[in-house]
C-alpha atoms as a PDB file:
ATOM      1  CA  UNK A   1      -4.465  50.075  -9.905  1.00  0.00           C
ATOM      2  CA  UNK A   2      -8.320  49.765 -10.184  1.00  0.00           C
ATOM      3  CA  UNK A   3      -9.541  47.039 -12.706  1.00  0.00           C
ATOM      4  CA  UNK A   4     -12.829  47.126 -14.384  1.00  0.00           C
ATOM      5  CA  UNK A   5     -14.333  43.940 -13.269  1.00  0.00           C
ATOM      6  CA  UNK A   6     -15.578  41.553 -15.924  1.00  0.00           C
ATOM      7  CA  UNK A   7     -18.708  39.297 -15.988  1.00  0.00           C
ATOM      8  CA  UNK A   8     -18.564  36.431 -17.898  1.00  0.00           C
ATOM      9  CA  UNK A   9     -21.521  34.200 -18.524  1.00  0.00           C
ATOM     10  CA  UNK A  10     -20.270  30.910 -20.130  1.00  0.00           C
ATOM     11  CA  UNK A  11     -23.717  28.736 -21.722  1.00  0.00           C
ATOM     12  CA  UNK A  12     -21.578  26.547 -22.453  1.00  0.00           C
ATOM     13  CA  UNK A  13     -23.922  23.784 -24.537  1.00  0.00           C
ATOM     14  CA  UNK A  14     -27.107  24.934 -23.711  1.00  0.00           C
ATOM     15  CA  UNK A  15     -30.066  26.968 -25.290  1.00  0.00           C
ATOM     16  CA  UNK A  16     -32.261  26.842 -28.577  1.00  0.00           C
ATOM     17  CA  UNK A  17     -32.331  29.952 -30.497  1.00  0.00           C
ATOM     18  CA  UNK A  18     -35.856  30.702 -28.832  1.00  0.00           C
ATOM     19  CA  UNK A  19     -34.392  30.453 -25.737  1.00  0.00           C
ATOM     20  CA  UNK A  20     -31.201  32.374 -26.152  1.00  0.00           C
ATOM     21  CA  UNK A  21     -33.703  35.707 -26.895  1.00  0.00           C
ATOM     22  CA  UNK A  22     -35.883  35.345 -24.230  1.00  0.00           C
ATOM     23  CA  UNK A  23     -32.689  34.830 -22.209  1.00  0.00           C
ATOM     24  CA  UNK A  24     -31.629  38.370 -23.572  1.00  0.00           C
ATOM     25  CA  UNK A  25     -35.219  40.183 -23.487  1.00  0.00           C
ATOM     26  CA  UNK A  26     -35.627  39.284 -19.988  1.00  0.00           C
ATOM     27  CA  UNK A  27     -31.878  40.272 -18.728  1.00  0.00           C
ATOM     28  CA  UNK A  28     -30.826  42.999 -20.321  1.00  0.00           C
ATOM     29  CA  UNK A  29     -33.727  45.030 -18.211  1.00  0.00           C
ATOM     30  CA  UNK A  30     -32.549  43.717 -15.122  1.00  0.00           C
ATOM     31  CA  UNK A  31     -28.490  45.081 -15.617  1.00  0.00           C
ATOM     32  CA  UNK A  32     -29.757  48.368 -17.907  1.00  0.00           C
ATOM     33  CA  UNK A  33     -27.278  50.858 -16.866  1.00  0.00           C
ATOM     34  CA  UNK A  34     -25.218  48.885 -14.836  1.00  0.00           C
ATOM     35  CA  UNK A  35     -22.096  50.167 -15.639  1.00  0.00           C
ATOM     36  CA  UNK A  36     -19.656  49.155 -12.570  1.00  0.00           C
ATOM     37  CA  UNK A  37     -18.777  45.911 -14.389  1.00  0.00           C
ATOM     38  CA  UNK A  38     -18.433  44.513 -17.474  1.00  0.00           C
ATOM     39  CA  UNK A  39     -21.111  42.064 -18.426  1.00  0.00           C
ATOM     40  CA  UNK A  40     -20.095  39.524 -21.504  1.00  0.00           C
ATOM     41  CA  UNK A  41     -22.287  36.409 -22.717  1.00  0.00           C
ATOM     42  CA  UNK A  42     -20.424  33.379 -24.080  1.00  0.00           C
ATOM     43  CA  UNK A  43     -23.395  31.250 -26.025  1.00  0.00           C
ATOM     44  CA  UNK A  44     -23.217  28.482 -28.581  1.00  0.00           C
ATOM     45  CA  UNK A  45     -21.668  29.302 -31.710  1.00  0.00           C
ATOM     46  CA  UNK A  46     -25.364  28.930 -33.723  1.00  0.00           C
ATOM     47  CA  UNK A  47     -27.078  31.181 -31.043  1.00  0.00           C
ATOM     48  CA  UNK A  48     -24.746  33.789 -31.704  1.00  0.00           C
ATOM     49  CA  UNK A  49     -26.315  35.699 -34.790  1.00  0.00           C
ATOM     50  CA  UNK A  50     -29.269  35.630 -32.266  1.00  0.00           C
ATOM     51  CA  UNK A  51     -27.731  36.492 -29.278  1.00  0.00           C
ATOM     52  CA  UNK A  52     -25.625  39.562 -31.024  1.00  0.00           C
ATOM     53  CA  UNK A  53     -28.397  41.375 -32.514  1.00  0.00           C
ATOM     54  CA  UNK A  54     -30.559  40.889 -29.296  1.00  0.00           C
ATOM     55  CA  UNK A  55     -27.454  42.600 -27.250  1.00  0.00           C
ATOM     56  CA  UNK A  56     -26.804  45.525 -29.711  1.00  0.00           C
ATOM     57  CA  UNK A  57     -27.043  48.696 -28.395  1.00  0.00           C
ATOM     58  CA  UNK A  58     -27.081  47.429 -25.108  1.00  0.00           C
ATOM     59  CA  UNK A  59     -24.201  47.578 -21.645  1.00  0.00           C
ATOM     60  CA  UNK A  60     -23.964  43.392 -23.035  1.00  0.00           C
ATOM     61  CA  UNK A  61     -20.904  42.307 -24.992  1.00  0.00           C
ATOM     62  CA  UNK A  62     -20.693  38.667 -26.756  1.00  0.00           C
ATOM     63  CA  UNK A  63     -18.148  36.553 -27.508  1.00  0.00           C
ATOM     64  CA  UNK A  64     -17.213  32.792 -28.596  1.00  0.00           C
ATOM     65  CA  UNK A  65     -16.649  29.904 -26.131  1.00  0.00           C
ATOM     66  CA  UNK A  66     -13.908  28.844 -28.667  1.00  0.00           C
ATOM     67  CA  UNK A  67     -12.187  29.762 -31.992  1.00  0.00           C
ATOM     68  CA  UNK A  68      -9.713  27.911 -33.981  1.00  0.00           C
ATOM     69  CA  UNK A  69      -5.905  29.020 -34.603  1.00  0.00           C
ATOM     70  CA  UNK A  70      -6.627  28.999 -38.168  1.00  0.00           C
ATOM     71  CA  UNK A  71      -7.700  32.263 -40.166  1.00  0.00           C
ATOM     72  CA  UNK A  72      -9.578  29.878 -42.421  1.00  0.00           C
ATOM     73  CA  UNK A  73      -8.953  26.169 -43.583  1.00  0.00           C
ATOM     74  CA  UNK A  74     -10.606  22.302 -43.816  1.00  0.00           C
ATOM     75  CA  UNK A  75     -11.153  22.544 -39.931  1.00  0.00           C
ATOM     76  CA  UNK A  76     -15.158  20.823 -39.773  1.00  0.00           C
ATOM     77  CA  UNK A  77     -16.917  22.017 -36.783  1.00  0.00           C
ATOM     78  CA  UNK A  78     -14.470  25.047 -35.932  1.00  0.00           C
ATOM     79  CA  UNK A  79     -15.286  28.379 -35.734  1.00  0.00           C
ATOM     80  CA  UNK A  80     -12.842  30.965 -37.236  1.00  0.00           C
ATOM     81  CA  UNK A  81     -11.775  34.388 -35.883  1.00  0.00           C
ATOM     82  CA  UNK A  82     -13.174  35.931 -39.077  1.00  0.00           C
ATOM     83  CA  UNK A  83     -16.581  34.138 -39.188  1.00  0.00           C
ATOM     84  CA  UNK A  84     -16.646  35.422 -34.949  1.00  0.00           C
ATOM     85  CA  UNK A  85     -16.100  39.075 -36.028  1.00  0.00           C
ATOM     86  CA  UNK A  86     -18.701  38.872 -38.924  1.00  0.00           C
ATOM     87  CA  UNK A  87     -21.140  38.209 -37.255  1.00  0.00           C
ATOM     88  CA  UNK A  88     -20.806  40.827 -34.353  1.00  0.00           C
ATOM     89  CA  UNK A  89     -18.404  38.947 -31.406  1.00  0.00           C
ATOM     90  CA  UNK A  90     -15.864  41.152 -29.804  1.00  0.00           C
ATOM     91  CA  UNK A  91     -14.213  38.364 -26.989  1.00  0.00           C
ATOM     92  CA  UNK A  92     -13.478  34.478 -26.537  1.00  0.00           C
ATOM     93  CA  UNK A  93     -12.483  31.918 -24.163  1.00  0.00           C
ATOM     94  CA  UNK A  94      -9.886  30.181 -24.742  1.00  0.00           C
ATOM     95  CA  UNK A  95      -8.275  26.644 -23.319  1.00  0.00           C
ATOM     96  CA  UNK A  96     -11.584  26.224 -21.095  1.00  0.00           C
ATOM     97  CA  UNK A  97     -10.886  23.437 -18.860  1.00  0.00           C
ATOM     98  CA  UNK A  98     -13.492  21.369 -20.702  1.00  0.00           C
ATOM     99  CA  UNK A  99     -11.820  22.352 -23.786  1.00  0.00           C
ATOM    100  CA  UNK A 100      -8.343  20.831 -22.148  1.00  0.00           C
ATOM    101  CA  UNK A 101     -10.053  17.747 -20.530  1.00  0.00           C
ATOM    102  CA  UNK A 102     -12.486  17.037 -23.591  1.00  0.00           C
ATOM    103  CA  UNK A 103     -10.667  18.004 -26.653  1.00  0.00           C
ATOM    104  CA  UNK A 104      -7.209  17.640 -25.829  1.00  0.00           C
ATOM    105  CA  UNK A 105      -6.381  21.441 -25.890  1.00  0.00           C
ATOM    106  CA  UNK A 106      -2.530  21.751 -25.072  1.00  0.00           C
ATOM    107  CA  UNK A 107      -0.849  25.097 -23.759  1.00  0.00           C
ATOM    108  CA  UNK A 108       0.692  24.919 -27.171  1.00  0.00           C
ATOM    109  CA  UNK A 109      -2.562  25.471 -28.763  1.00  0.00           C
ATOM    110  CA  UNK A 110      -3.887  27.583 -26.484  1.00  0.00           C
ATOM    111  CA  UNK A 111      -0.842  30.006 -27.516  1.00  0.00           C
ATOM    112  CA  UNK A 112      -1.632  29.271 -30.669  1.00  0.00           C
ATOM    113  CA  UNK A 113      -5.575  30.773 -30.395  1.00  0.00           C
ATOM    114  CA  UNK A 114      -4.094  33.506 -28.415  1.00  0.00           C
ATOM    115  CA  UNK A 115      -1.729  35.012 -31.202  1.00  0.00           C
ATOM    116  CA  UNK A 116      -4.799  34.654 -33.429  1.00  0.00           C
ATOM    117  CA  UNK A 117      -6.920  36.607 -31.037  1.00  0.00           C
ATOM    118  CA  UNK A 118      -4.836  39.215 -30.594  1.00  0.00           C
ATOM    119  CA  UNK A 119      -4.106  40.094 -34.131  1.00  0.00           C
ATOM    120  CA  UNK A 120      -7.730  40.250 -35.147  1.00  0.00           C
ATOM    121  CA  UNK A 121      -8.855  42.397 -31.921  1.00  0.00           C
ATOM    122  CA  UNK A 122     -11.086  39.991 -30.473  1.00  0.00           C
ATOM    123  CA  UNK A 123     -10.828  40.344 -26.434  1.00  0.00           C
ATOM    124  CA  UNK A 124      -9.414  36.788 -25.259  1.00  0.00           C
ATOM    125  CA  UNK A 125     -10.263  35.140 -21.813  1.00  0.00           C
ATOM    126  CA  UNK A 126      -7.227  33.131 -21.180  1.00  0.00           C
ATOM    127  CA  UNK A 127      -8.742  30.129 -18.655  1.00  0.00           C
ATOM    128  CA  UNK A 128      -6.186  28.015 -16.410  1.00  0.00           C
ATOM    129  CA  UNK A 129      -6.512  25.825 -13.313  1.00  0.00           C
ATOM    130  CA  UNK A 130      -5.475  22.995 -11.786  1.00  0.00           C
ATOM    131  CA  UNK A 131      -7.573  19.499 -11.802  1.00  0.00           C
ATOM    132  CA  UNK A 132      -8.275  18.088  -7.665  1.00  0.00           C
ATOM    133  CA  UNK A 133      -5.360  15.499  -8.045  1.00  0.00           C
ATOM    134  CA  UNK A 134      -2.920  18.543  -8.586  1.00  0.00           C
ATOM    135  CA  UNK A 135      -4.357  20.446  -5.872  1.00  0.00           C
ATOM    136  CA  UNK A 136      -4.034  17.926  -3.488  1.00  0.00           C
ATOM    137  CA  UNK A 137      -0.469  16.903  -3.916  1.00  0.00           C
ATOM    138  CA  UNK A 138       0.307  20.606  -3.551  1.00  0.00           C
ATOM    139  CA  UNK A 139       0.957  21.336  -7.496  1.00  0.00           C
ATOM    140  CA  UNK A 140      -1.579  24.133  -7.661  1.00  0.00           C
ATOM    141  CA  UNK A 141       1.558  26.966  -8.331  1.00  0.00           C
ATOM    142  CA  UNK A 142       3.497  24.506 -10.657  1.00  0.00           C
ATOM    143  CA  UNK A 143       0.266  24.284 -12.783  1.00  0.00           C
ATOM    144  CA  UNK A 144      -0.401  27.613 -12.720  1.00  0.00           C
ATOM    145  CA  UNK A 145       3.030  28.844 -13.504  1.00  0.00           C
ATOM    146  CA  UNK A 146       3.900  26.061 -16.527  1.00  0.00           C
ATOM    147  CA  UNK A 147      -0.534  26.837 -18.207  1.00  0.00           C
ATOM    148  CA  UNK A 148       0.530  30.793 -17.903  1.00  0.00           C
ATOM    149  CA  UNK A 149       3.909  30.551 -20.095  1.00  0.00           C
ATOM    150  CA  UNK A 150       2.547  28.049 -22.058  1.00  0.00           C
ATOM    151  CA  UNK A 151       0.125  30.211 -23.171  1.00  0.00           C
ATOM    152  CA  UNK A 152       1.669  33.813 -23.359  1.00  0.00           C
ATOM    153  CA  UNK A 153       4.537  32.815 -25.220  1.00  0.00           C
ATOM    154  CA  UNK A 154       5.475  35.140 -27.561  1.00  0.00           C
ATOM    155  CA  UNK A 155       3.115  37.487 -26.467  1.00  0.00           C
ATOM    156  CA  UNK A 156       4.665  40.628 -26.009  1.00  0.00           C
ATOM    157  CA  UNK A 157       4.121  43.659 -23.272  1.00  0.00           C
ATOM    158  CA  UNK A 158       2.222  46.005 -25.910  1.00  0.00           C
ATOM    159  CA  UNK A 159       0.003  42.723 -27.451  1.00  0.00           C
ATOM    160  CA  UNK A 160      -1.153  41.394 -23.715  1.00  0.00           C
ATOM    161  CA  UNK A 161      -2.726  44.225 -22.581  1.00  0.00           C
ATOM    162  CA  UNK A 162      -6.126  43.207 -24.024  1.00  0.00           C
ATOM    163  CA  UNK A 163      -5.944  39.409 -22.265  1.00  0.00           C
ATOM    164  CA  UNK A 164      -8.064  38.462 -19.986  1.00  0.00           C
ATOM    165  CA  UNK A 165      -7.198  35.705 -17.305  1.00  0.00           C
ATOM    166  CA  UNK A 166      -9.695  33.270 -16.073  1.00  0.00           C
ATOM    167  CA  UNK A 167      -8.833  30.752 -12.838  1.00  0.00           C
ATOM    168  CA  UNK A 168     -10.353  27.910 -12.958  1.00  0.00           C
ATOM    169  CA  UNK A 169      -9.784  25.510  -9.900  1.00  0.00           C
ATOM    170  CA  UNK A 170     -11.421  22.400 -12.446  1.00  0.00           C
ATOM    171  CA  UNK A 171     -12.104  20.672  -8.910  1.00  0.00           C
ATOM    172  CA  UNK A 172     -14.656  23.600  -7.988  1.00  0.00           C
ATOM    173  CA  UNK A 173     -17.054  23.351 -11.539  1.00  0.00           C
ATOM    174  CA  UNK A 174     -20.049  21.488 -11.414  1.00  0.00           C
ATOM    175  CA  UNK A 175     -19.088  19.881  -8.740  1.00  0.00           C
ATOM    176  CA  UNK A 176     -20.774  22.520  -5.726  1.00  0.00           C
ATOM    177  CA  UNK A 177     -17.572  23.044  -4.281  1.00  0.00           C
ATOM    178  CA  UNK A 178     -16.147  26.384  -4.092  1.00  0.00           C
ATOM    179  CA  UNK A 179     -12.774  27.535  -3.456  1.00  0.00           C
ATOM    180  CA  UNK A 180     -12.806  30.150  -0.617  1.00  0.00           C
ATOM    181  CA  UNK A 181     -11.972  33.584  -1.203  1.00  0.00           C
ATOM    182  CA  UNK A 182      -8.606  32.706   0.917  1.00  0.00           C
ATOM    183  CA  UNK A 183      -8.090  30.224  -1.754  1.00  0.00           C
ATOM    184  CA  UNK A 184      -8.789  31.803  -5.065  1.00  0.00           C
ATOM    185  CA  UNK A 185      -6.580  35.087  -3.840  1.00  0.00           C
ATOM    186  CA  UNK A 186      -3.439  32.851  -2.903  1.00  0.00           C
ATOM    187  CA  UNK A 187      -3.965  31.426  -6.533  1.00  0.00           C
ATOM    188  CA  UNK A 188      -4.643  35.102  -8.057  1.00  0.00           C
ATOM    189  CA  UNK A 189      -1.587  36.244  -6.353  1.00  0.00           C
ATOM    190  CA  UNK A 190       0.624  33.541  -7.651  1.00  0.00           C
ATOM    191  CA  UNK A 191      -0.618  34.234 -11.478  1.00  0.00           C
ATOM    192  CA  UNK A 192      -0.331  37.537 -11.354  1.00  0.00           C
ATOM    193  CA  UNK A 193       3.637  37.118  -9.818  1.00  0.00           C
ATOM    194  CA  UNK A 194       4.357  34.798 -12.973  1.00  0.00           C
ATOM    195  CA  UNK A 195       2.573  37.621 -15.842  1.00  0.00           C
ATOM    196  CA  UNK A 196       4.931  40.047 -13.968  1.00  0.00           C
ATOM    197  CA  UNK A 197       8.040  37.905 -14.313  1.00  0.00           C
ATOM    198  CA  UNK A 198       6.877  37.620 -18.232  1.00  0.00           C
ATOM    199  CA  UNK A 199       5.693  40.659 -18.757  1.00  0.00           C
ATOM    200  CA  UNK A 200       6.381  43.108 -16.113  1.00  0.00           C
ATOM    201  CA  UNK A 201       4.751  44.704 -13.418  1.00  0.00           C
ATOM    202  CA  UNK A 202       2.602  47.086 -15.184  1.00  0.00           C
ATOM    203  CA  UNK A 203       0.754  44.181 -17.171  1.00  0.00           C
ATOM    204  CA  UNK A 204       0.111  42.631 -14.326  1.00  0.00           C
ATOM    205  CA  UNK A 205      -0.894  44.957 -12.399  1.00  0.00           C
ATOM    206  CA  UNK A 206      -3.539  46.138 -15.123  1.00  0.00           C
ATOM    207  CA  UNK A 207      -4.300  42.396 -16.152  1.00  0.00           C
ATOM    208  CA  UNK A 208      -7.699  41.194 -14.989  1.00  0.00           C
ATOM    209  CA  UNK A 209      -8.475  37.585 -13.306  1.00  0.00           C
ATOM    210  CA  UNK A 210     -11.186  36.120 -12.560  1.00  0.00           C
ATOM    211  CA  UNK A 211     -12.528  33.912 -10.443  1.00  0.00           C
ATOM    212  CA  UNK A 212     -14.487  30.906 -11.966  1.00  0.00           C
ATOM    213  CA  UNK A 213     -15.378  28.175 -10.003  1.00  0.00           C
ATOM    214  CA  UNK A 214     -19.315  27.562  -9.314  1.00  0.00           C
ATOM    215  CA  UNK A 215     -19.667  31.349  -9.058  1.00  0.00           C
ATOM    216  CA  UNK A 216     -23.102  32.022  -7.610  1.00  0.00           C
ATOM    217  CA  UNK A 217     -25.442  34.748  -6.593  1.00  0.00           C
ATOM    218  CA  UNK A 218     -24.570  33.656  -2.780  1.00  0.00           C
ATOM    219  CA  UNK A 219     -20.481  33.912  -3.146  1.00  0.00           C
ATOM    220  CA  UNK A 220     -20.406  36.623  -5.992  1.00  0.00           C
ATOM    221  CA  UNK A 221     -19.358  39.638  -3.314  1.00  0.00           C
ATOM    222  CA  UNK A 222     -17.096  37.657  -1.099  1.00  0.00           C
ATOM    223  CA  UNK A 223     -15.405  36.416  -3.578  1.00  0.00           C
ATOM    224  CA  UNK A 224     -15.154  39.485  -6.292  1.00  0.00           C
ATOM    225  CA  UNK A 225     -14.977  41.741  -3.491  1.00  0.00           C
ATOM    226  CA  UNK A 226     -11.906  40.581  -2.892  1.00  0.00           C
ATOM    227  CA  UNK A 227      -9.149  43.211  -4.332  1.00  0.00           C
ATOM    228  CA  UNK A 228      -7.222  40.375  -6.410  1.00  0.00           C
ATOM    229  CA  UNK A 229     -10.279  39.334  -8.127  1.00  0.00           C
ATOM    230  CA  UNK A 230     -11.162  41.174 -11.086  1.00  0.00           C
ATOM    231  CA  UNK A 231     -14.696  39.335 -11.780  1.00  0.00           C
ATOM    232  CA  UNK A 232     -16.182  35.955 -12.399  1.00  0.00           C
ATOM    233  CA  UNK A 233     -16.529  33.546 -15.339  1.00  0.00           C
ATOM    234  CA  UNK A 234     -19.999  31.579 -14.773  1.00  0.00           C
ATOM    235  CA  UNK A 235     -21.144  28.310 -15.775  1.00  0.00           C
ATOM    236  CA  UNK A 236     -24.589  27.030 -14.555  1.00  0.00           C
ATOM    237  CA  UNK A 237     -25.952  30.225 -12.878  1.00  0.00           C
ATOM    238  CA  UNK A 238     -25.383  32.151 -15.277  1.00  0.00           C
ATOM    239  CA  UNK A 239     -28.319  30.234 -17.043  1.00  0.00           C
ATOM    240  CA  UNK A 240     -31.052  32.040 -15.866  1.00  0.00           C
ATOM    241  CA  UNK A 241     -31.393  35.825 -16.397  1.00  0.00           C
ATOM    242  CA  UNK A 242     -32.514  36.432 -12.477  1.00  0.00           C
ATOM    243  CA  UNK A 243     -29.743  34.426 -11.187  1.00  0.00           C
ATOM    244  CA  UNK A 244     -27.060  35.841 -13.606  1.00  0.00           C
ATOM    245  CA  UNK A 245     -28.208  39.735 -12.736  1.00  0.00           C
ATOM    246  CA  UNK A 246     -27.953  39.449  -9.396  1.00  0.00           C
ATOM    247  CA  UNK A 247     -24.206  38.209  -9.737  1.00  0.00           C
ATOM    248  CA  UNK A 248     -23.294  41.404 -11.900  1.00  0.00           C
ATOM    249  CA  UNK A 249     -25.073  43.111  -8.788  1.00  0.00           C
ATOM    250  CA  UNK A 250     -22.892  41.542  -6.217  1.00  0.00           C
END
């Protein structure tokens, strides 16, 4: 089944308002009628009404780095589905590693932000992966396999088809190392087995994952050529509009 792959550029705390639009004015040139890929920018919640405008019209979607479970409540410094969709998002991350390692973000909660994506239309990236520790005593699957039910449960056939996967091997961000294409398929492979156990083989076989994991413009095509990965989620080079173009170009 051919997947649409997905671009995700993550800013993760970074950017004035100023910034955020020359950001835009100077990419969206660059990946003007790209339409291969999807292409989605993940800024700060106060650089979205910025960021949205500067996108309309264009081949650029934007979404939230996080939303709470909550429709609406005493939640200070959350950002509701509602208040995303007013102002113009249309996707989210959810359970980003730093989210998990930072904030305490359980699989329980991550379920939680799922259901509430879901039911308001809002596109969710669903982000998993295992810390170096795991890797290295060979838990990598076990991880995998417990973050994915954790997270879909509940969710049914019909609902998931909108979600989004994003594999995060937490010992490849920030830190320069990649995992190899060999690596990041055999991980693919093994979340895509467990959303077919869950939710059968057509999901699955539909459901994009991506790769994030100190994505660069170098890696980009060996590692989204690949046929089990379905685009990338990008942190730091996704911060300038040269560097992020040329790894929707890949």
């Amino acid at each position: 089944m051919s997947r649409k792959a997905l671009i995700a550029a993550n800013w993760k705390m970074y950017k004035t308002p100023a910034e955020a639009k020359a950001f835009v004015d100077a990419f969206l040139p660059m990946v003007a009628g790209h339409t291969r890929d999807e292409i989605a920018l993940f800024p700060s919640p106060v650089l979205l009404p910025t960021v949205i405008p500067a996108c309309k019209g264009s081949n650029v979607a934007v979404g939230a780095q996080n939303i709470h479970f909550a429709e609406e409540g005493a939640y200070t410094g959350e950002t509701s589905v509602g208040q995303l969709m007013a102002v113009g998002g249309t996707h989210t991350l959810i359970g980003h590693s730093e989210r998990r390692q930072y904030f305490a973000e359980t699989d329980e909660i991550v379920n939680k932000k799922l259901h509430t994506a879901l039911k308001h239309g809002i596109v969710p990236i669903v982000c998993i992966g295992e810390v170096l520790a795991e890797r290295e005593a060979g838990m990598t699957a076990g991880v995998l396999k417990k973050q994915i039910i954790g997270a879909f449960a509940g969710i049914t056939p019909a609902a998931a088809k909108p979600i989004v996967i994003a594999y995060e091997p937490v010992w490849a961000i920030g830190t320069g190392k990649t995992a190899t294409p060999e690596i990041a398929v055999d991980a693919h492979r093994i979340i895509r087995a467990e959303v077919a156990k869950l939710l059968g083989a057509d999901v699955a076989a539909a459901m994009r994952i991506l790769y994030g994991g100190s994505v660069k413009p170098d890696n980009a095509n060996a590692l989204i050529g690949e046929v089990e990965i379905d685009g990338a989620l990008v942190g730091g080079a996704s911060l300038k509009p040269d560097s992020l173009a040329a790894i929707v170009k890949y």
